[in-house]
Protein backbone atom coordinates (compact mmCIF):
# COMPACT_ATOMS: atom_id res chain seq x y z
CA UNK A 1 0.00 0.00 0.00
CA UNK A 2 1.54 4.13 -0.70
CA UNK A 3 0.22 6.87 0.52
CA UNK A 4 -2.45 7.49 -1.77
CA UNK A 5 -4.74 5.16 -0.23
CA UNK A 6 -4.36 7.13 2.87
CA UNK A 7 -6.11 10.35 1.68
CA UNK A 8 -9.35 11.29 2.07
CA UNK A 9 -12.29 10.36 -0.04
CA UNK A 10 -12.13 12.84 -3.24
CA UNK A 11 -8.80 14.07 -2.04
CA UNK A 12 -5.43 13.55 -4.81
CA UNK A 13 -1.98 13.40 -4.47
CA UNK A 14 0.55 15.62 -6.12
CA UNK A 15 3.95 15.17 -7.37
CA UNK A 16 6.81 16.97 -6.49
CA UNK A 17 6.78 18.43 -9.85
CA UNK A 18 3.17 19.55 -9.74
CA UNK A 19 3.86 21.64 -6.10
CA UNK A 20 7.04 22.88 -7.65
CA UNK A 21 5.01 24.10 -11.13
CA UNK A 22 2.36 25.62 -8.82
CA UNK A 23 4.82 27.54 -6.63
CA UNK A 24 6.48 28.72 -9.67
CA UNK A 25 3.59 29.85 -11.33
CA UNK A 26 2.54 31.59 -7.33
CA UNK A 27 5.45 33.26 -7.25
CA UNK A 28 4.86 34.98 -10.67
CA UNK A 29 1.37 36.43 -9.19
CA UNK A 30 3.04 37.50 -5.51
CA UNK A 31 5.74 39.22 -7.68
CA UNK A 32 2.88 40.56 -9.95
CA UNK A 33 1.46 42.38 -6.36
CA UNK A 34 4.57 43.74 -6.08
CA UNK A 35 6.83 41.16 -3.75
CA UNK A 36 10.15 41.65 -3.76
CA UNK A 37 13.35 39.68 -2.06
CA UNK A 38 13.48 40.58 1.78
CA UNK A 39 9.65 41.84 1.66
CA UNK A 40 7.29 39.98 4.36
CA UNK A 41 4.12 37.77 3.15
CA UNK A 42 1.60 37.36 6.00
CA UNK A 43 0.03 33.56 5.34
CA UNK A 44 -2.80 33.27 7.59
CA UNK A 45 -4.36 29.87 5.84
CA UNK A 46 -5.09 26.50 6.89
CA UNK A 47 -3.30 23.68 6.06
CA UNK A 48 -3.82 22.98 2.37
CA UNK A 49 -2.02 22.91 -1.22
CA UNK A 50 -2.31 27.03 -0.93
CA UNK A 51 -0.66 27.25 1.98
CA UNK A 52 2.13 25.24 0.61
CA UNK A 53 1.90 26.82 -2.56
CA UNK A 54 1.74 30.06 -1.14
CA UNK A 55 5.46 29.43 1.02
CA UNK A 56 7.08 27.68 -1.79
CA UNK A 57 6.17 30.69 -3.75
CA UNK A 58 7.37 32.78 -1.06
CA UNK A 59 10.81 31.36 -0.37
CA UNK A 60 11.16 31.56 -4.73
CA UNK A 61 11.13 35.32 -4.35
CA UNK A 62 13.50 35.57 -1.31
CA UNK A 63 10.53 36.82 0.74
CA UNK A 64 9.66 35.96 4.31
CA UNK A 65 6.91 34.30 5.01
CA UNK A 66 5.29 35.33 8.16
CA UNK A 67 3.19 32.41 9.58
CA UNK A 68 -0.37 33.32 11.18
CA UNK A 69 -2.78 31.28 12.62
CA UNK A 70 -5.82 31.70 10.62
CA UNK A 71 -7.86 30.90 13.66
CA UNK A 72 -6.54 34.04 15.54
CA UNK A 73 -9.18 36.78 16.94
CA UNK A 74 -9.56 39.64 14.39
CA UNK A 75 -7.84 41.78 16.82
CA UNK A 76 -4.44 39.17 16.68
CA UNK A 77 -4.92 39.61 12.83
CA UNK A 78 -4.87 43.33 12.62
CA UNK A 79 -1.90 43.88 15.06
CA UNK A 80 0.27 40.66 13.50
CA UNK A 81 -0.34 42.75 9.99
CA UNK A 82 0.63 45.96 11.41
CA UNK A 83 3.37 44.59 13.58
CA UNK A 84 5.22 42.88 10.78
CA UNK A 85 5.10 45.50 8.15
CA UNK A 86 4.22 42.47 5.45
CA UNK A 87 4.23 43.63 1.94
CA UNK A 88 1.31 41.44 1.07
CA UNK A 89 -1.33 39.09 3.14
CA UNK A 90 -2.76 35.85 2.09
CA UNK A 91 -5.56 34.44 3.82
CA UNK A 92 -8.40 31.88 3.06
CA UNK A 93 -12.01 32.49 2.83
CA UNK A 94 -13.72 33.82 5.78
CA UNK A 95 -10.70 36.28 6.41
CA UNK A 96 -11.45 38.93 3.84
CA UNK A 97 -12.76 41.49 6.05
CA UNK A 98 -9.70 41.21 8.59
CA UNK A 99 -7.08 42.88 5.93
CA UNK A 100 -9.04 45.43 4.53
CA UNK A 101 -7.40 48.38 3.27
CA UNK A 102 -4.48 46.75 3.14
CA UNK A 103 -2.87 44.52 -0.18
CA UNK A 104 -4.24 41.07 0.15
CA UNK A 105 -4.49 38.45 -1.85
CA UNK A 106 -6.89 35.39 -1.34
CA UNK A 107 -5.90 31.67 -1.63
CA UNK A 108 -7.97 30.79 -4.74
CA UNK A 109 -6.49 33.50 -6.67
CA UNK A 110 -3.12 32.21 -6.17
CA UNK A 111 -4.79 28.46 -6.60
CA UNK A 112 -6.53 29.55 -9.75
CA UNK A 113 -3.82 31.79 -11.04
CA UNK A 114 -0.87 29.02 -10.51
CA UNK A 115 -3.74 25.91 -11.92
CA UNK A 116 -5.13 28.18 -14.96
CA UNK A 117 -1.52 27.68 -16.71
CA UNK A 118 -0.42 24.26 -15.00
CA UNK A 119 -0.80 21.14 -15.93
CA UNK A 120 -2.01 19.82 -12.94
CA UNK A 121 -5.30 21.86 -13.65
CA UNK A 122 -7.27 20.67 -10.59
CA UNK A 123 -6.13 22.62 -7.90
């Protein structure tokens, strides 16, 4: 038995390859919002192919990912943001309204902007 038959019902396993084409194809649409080397990227998402997508992209551009609980009270969320001085946030649905004002980017635009152009299509 591998690992596949360990996932969840509906669930599929990527390659190696796929994560690494998806993180390269993330990092073109975090450099797109204008991250640069040494720049911080808040990630406040679950645990998922974004958020792994989203730090592989992250690392690419010589950025820092800055690791946040998505779970945290708004109030966590607003002074993390502020207290890091990240060039960009990424967060998951249901988060929207805790970065407002500021540059954020959701996970299924990096998801659908990394899987329009990929191979592995089903993101």
């Amino acid at each position: 038995m591998g690992r596949a038959d360990r996932l969840p019902p509906g669930a599929r396993a990527w390659t190696h390859g796929e994560v690494h084409d998806l993180a390269a194809r993330a990092a073109t649409v975090l450099a797109g919002h204008g991250v640069r080397p040494g720049d911080r990227v808040l990630l406040a998402l679950p645990d998922s192919l974004a958020w792994v997508t989203a730090f592989l992209a992250t690392a690419r551009l010589g950025a820092v990912a800055v690791l946040v609980d998505p779970e945290l009270p708004a109030t966590d969320h607003a002074f993390l943001a502020e207290d890091t001085g990240a060039a960009l946030r990424v967060s998951g649905p249901g988060l929207e309204e805790r970065f407002t004002g500021r540059d954020r980017l959701g996970a299924d635009t990096i998801c659908s902007a990394s899987c329009r152009t990929s191979a592995a299509r089903s993101c």
